[in-house]
C-alpha atoms as a PDB file:
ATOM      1  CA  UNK A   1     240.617 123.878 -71.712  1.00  0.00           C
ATOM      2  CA  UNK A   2     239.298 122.134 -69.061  1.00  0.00           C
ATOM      3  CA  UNK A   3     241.739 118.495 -68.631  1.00  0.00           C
ATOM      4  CA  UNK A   4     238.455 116.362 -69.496  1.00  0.00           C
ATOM      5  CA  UNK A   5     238.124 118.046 -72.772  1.00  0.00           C
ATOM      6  CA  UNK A   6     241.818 117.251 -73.294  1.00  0.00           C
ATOM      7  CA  UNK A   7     241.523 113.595 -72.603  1.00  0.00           C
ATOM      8  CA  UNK A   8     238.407 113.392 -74.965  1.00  0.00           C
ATOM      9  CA  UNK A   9     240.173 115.281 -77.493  1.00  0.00           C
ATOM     10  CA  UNK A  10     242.998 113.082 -77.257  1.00  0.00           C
ATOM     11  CA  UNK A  11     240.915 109.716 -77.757  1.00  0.00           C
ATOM     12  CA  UNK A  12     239.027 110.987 -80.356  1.00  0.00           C
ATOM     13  CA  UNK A  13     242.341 111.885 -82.137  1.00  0.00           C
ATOM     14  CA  UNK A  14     243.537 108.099 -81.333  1.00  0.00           C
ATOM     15  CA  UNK A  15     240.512 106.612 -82.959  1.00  0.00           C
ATOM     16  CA  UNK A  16     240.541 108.394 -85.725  1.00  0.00           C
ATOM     17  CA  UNK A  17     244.640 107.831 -85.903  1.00  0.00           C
ATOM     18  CA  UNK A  18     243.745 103.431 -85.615  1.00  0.00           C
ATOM     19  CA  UNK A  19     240.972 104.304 -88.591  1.00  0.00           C
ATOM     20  CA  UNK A  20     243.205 106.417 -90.760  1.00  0.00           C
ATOM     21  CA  UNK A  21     246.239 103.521 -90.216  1.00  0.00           C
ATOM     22  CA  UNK A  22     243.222 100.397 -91.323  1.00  0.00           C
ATOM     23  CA  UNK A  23     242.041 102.105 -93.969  1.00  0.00           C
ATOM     24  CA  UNK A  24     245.840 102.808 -95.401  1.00  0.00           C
ATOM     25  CA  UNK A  25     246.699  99.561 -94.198  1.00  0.00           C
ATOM     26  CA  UNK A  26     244.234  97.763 -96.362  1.00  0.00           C
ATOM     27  CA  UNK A  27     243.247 100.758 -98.714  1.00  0.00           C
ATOM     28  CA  UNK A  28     245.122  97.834-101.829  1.00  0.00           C
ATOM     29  CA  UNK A  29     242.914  95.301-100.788  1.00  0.00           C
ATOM     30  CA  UNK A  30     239.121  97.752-101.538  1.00  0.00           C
ATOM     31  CA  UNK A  31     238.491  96.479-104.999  1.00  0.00           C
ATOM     32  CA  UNK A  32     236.425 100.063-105.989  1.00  0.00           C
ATOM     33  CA  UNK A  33     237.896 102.714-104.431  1.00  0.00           C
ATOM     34  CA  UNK A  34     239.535 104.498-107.066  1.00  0.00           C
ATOM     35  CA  UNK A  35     238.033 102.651-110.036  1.00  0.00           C
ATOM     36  CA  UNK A  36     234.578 104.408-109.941  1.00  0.00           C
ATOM     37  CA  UNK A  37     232.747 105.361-112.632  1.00  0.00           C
ATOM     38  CA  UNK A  38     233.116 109.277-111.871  1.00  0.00           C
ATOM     39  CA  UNK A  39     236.834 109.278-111.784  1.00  0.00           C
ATOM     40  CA  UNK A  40     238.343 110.733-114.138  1.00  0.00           C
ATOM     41  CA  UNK A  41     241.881 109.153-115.963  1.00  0.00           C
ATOM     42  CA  UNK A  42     243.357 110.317-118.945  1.00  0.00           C
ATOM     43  CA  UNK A  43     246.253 108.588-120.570  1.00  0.00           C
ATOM     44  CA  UNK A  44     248.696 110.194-123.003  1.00  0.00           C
ATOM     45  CA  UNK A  45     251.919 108.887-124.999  1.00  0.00           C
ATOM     46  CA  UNK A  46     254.067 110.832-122.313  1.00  0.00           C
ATOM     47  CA  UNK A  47     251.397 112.442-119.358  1.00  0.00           C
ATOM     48  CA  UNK A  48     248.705 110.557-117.606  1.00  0.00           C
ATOM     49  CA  UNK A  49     246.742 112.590-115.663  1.00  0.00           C
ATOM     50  CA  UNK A  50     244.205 110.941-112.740  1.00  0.00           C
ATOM     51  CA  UNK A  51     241.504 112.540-110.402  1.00  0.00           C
ATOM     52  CA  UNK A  52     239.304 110.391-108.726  1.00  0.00           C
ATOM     53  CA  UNK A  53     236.202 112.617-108.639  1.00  0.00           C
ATOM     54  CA  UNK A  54     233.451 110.268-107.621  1.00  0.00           C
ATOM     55  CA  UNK A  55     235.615 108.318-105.202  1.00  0.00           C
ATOM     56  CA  UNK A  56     236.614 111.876-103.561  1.00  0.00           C
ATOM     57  CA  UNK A  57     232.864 112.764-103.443  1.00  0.00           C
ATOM     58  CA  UNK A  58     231.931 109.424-101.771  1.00  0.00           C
ATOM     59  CA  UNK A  59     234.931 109.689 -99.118  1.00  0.00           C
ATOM     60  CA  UNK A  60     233.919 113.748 -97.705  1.00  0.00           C
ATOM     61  CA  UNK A  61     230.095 112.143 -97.733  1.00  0.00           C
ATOM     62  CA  UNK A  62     231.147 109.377 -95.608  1.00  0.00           C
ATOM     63  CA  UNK A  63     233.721 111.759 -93.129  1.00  0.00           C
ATOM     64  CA  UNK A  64     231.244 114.266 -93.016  1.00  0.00           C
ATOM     65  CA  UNK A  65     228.925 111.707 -91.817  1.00  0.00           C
ATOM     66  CA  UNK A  66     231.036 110.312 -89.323  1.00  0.00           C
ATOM     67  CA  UNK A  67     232.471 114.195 -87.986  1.00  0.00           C
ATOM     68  CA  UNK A  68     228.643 114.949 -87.666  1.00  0.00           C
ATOM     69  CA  UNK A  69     227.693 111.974 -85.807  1.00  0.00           C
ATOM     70  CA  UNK A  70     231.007 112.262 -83.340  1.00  0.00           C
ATOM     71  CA  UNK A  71     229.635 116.186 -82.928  1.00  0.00           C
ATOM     72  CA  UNK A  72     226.157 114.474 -81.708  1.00  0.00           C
ATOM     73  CA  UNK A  73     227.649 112.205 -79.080  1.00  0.00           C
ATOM     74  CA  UNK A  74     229.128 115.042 -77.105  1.00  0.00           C
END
């Protein structure tokens, strides 16, 4: 690898590292993500069991967005 590739590698990683640490950061604060309509919870007398289907859908649309537009600036 050439060291220019590195160094772009190596911001690209950062940004995505100061997104990650926001989102997490405020991820209690997003009033819908997790409560969607799609998600499925089921609660028992002793299991509850949680998958957040439509919220998991709706995140990959959104990275895969973002990976595919980071591809197109190179």
């Amino acid at each position: 690898m050439e060291l220019g590739k590195v160094g772009k590698l190596i911001i690209y990683i950062g940004i995505f590292l100061i997104v990650l640490g926001v989102l997490i950061h405020f991820y209690p604060k997003i009033p819908f993500l997790g409560k969607l309509p799609g998600d499925i919870y089921i609660k028992r007398e002793n299991v509850s069991f949680y998958f957040p289907l439509a919220t998991s859908i709706i995140v990959s649309i959104v990275l895969s967005l973002a990976l595919y537009l980071l591809s197109k600036l190179k």
